[in-house]
C-alpha atoms as a PDB file:
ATOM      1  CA  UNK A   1       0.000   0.000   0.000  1.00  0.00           C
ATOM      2  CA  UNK A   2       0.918   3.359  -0.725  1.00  0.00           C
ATOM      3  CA  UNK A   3       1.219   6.487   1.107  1.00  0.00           C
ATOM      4  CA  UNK A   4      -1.569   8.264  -0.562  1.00  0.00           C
ATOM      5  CA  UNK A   5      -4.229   5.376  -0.158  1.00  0.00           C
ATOM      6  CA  UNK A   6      -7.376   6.481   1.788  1.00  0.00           C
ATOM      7  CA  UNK A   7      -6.720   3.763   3.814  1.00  0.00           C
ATOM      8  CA  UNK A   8      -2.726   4.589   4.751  1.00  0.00           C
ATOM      9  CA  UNK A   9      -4.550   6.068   7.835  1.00  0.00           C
ATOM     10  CA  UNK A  10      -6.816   6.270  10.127  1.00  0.00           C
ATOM     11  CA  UNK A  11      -8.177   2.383   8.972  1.00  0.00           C
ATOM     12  CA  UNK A  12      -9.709   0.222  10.680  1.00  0.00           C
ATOM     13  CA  UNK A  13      -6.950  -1.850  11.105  1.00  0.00           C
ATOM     14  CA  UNK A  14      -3.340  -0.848  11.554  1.00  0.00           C
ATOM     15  CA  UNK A  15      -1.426  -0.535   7.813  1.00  0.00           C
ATOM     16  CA  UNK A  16       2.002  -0.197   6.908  1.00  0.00           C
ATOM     17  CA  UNK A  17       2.413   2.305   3.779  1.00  0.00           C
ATOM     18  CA  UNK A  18       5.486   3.211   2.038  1.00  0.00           C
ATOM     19  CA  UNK A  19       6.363   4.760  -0.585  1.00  0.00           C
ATOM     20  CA  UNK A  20       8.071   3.861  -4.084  1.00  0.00           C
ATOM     21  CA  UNK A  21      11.366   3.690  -2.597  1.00  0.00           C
ATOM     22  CA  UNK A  22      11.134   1.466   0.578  1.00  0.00           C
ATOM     23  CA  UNK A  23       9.463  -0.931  -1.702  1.00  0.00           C
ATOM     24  CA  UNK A  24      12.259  -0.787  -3.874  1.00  0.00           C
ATOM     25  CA  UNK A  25      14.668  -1.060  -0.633  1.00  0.00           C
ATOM     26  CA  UNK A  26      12.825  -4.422  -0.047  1.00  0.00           C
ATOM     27  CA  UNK A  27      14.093  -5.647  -2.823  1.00  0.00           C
ATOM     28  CA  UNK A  28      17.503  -5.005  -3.220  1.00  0.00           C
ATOM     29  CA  UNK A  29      18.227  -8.646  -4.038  1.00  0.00           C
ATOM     30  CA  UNK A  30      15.939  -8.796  -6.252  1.00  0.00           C
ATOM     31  CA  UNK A  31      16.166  -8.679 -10.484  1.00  0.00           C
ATOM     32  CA  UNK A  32      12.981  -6.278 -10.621  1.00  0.00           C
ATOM     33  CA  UNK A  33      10.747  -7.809 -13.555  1.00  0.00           C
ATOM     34  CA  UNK A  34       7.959  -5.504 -13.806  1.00  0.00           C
ATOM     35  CA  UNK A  35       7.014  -2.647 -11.283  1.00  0.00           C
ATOM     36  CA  UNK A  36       3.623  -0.682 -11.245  1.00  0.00           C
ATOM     37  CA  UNK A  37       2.474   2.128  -9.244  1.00  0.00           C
ATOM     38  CA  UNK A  38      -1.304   2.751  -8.936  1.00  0.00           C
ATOM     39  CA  UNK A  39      -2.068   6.329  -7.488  1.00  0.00           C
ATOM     40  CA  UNK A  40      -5.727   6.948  -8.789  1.00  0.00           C
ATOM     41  CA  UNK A  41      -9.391   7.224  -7.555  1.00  0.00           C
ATOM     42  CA  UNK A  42     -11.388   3.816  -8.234  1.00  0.00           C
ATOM     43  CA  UNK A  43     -13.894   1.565  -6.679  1.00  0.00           C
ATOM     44  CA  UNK A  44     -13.886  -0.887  -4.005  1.00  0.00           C
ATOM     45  CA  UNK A  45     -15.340  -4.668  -4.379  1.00  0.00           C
ATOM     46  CA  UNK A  46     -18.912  -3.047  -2.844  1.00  0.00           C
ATOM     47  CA  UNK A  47     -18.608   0.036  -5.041  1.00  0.00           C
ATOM     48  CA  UNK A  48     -17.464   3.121  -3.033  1.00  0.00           C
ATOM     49  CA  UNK A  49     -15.110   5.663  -4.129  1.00  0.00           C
ATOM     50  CA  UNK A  50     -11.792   5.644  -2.646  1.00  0.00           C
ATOM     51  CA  UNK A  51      -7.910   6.462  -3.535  1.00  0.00           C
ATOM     52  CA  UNK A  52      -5.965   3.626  -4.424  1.00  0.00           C
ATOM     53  CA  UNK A  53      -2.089   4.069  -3.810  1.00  0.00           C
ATOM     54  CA  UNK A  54      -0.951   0.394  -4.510  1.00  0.00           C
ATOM     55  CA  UNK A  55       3.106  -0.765  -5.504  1.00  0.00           C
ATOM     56  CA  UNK A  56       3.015  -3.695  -7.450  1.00  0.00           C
ATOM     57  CA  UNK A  57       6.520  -5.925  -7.975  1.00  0.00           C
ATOM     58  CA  UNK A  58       7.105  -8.708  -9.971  1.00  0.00           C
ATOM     59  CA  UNK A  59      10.881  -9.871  -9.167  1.00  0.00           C
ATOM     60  CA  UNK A  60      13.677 -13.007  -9.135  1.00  0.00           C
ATOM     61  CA  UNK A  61      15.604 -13.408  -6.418  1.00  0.00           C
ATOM     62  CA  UNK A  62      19.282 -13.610  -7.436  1.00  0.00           C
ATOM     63  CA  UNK A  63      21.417 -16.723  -6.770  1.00  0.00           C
END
């Protein structure tokens, strides 16, 4: 989860956002395959309106 996802604070359960970077930092040994940032207003499973803020990674761990 991102910083700027509605839910980054004030959730109903605790969250752990971070931004582009310390996702990156997770992964430092890691070949990075594909990385996508979603930052955009959408719809949740029930339809309401919220701001998504996800980090998606694809990536091989080196040997």
């Amino acid at each position: 989860m991102g910083v700027n996802d509605s839910w980054a604070a004030g959730y109903r359960s605790a969250t752990n956002p971070m931004n582009k970077q310390q996702v990156l930092n997770l992964f430092d040994e890691f070949d990075i395959i594909e990385f996508h940032e979603r930052d955009e207003k959408g719809r949740t499973a029930i339809g309401k309106i919220k701001h998504w803020h996800t980090l998606s990674v694809i990536a091989v761990k080196r040997a």
